[in-house]
Protein backbone atom coordinates (compact mmCIF):
# COMPACT_ATOMS: atom_id res chain seq x y z
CA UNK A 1 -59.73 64.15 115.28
CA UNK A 2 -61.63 66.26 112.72
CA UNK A 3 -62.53 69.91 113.37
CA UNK A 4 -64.35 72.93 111.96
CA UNK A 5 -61.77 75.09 112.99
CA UNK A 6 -58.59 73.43 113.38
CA UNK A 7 -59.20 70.64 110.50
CA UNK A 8 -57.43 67.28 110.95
CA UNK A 9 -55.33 67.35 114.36
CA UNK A 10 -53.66 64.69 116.45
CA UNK A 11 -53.09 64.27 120.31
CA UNK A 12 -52.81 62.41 122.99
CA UNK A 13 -55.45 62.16 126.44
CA UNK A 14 -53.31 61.37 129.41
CA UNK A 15 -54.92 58.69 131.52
CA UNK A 16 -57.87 58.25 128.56
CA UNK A 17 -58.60 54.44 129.66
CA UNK A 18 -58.88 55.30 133.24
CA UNK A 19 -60.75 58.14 133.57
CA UNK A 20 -63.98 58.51 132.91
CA UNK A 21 -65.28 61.41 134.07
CA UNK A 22 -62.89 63.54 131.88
CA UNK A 23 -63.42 61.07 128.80
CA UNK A 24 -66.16 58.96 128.92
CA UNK A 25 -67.51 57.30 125.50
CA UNK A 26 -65.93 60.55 123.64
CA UNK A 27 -62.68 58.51 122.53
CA UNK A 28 -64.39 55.84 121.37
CA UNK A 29 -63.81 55.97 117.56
CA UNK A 30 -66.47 57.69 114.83
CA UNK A 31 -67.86 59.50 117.98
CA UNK A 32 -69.19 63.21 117.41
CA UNK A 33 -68.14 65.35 121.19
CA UNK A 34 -67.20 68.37 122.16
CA UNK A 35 -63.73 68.65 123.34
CA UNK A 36 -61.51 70.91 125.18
CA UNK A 37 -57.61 70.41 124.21
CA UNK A 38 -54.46 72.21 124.65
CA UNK A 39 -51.94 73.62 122.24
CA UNK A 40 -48.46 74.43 122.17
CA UNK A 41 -46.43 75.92 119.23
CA UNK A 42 -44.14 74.23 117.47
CA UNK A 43 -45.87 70.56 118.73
CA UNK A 44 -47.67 68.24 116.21
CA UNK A 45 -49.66 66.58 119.17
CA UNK A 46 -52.46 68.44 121.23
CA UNK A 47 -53.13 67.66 124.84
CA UNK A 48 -56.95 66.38 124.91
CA UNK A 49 -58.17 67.62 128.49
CA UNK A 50 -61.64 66.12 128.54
CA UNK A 51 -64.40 65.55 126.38
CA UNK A 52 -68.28 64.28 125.88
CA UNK A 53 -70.32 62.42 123.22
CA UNK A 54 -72.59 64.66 121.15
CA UNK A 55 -73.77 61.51 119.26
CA UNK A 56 -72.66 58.37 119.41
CA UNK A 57 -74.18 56.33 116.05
CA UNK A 58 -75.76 52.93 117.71
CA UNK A 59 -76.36 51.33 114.87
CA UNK A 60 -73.65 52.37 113.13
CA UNK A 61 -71.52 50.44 115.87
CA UNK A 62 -73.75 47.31 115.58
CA UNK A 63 -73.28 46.84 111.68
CA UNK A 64 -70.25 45.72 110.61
CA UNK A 65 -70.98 47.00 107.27
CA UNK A 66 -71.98 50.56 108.74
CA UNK A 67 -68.84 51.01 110.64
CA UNK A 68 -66.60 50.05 108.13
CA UNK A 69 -68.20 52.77 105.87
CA UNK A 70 -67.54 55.16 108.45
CA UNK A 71 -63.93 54.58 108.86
CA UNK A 72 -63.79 54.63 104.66
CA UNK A 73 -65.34 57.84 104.71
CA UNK A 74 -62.77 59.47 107.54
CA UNK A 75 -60.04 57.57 105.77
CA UNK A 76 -60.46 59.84 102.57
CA UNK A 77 -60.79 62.75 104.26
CA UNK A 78 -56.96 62.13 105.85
CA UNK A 79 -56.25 61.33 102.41
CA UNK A 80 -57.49 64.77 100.98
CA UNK A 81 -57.05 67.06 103.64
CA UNK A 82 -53.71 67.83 105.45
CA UNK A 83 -53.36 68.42 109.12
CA UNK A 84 -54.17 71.86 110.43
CA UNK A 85 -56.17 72.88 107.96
CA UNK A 86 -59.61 74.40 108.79
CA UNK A 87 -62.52 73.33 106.68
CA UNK A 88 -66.09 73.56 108.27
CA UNK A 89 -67.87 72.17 104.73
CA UNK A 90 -65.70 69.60 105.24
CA UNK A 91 -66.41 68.71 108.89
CA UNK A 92 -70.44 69.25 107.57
CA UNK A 93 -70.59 66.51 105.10
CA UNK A 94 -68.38 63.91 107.31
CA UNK A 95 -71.31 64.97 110.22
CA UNK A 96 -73.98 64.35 107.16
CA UNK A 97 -71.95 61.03 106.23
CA UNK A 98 -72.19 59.33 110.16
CA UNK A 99 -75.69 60.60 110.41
CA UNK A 100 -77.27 59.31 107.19
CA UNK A 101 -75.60 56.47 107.97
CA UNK A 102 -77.30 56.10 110.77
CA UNK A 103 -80.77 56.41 109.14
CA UNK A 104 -80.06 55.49 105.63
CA UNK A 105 -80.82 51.77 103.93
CA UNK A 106 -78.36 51.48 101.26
CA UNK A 107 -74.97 52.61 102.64
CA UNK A 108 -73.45 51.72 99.51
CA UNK A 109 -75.33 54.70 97.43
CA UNK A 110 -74.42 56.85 100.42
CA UNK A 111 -70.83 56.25 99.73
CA UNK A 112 -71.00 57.28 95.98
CA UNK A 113 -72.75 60.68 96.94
CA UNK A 114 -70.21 61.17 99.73
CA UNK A 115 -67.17 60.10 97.21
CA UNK A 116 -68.56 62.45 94.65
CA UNK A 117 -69.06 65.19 97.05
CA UNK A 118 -65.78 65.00 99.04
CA UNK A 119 -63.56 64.93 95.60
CA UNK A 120 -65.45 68.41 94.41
CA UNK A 121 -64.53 69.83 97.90
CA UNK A 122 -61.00 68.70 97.80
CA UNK A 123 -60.82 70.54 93.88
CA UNK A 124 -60.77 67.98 92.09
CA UNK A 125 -63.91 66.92 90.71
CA UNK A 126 -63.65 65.03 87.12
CA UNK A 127 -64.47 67.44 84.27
CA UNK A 128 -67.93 65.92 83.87
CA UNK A 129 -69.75 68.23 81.34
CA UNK A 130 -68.13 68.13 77.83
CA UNK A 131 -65.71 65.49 76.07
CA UNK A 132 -62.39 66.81 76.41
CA UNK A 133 -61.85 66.52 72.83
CA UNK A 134 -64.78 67.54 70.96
CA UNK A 135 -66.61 69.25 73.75
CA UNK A 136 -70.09 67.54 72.93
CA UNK A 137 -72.38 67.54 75.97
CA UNK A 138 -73.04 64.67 78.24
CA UNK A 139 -76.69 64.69 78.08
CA UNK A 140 -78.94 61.41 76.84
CA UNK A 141 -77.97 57.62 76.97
CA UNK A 142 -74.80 57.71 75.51
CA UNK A 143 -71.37 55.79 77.07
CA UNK A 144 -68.30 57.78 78.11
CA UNK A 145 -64.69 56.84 78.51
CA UNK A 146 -63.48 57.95 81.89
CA UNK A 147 -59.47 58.86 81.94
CA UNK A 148 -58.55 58.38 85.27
CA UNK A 149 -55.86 60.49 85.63
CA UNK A 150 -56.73 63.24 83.89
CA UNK A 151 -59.98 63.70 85.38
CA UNK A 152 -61.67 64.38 82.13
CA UNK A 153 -64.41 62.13 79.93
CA UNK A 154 -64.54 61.01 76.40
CA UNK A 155 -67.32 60.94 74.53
CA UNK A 156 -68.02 57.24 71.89
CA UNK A 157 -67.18 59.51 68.67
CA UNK A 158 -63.59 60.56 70.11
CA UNK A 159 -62.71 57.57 72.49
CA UNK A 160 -60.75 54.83 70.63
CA UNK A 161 -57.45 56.32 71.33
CA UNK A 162 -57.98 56.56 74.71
CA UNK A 163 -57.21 54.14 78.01
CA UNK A 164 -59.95 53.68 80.64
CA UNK A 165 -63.48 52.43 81.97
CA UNK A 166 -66.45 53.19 80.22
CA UNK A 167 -69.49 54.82 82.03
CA UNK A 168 -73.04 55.10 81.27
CA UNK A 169 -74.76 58.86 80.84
CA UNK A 170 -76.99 57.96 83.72
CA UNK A 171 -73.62 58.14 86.05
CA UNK A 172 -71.66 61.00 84.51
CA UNK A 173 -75.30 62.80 85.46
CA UNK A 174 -75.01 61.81 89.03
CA UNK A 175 -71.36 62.67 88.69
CA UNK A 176 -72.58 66.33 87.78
CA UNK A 177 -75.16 66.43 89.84
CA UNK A 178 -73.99 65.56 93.13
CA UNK A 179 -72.13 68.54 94.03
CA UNK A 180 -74.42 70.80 93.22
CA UNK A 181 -76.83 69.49 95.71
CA UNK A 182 -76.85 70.59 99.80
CA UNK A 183 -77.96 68.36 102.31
CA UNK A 184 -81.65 67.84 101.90
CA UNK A 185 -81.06 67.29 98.34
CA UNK A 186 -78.48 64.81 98.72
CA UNK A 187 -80.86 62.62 100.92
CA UNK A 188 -83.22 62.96 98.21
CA UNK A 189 -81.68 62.02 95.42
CA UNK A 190 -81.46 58.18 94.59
CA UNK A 191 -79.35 55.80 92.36
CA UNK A 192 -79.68 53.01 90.50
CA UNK A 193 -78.29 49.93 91.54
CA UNK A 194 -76.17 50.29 88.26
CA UNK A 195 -74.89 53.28 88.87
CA UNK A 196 -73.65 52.79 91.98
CA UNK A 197 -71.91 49.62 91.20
CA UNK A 198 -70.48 51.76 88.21
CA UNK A 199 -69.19 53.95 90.08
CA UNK A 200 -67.53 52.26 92.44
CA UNK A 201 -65.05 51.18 90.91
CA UNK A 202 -64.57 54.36 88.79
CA UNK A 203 -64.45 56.90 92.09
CA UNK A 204 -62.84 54.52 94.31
CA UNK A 205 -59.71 54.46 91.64
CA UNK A 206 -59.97 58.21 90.72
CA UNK A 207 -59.76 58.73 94.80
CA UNK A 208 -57.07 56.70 95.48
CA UNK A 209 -54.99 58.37 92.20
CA UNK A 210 -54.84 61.53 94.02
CA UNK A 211 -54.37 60.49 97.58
CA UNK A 212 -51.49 57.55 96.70
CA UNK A 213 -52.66 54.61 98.14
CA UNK A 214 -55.21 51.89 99.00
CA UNK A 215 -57.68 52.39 102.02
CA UNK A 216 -57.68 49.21 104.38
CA UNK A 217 -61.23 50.16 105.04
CA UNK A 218 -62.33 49.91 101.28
CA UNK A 219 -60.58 46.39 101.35
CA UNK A 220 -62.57 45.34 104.52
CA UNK A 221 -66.04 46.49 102.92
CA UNK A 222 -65.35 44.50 99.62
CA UNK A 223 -64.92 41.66 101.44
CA UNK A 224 -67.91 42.02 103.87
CA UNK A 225 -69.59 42.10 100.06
CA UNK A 226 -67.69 39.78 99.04
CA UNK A 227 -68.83 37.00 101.98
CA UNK A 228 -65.28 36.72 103.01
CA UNK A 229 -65.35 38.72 106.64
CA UNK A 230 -67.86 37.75 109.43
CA UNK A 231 -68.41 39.29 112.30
């Protein structure tokens, strides 16, 4: 579970597939409630008394491609975010992720702005604005060298002796701009088909460099993409 106050916490709900009065549809999984729990010192676990659905995503549950998107996007937040930790902006754009998409048509430009956004809140948004060796701006057409694990871009002039994908201007801008934006703003704002294809593969890498591993739920969109999972 993921909360404003408490951050990312784990428990248990004695008699949670019997009772439904206490439970209902709030354990179901990518569910918004309101919960009640109990907490002891010194114990990892909470005790989840009862709980009800605030909102409960419909067609996020029908899509296959939807709910896989959702479980990507709580994925990286366990990634990013230890337990116990409280975070409200946090708990506000995975909220704005399950609700937009729930309205949105093109989950997959969702995910970059969420990807983008969630890296900036965790601290450690690529170094977008300069090349880290001659400091030129990253303004017009021009290609960039991402390094991956630095964080950092190289500009054409500097970036022979350096290792890594190349990205188009029109993505390090949407790089930039994405965490500047709030809500409203981030609904706004659209991206090429390009771009988000681009930066796939670029944010999806630089994610996974800082929390360690692979996320089974990136694996089971790519192959929903890919034609290989039906459902």
């Amino acid at each position: 579970m993921f909360t404003p106050e408490y951050g990312r916490i784990r428990g248990i709900a004695r008699g949670g597939s019997r009772s439904r009065k206490r439970f209902g549809a709030g354990l179901d999984p990518l569910t918004h409630i309101q919960m009640h729990f109990r907490s002891w010192e010194n114990r990892d676990l909470v005790r989840l008394e009862f709980c009800e659905p605030i909102e409960t995503f419909t067609l996020l549950r029908n899509e296959v491609l939807r709910f896989g998107m959702g479980f990507y996007f709580a994925e990286i937040i366990g990634g990013l975010f230890p337990e116990r930790e409280a975070n409200p902006e946090v708990f506000e754009l995975l909220l704005w992720g399950l609700q937009r998409l729930e309205l949105c048509d093109d989950p997959h430009g969702l995910a970059r702005k969420f990807e983008i956004k969630v890296i900036s809140m965790a601290g450690y948004h690529p170094q977008s604005g300069a090349c880290r060796v001659c400091g030129k701006g990253t303004g017009g057409k021009t290609n960039f060298r991402f390094l991956l694990e630095a964080g950092e871009i190289i500009c054409p002039d500097c970036y022979n002796d350096f290792p890594g994908p190349t990205i188009t201007g029109e993505s390090v801008a949407i790089l930039n701009r994405v965490p500047t934006l709030g809500w409203e703003g981030l609904n706004r704002l659209r991206i090429s088909p390009r771009v988000i294809e681009e930066l796939d593969g670029v944010i999806s890498d630089y994610i996974r460099y800082h929390t360690g591993g692979k996320f089974r739920s990136k694996t089971f969109i790519e192959s929903i993409r890919h034609g290989g999972t039906r459902a």
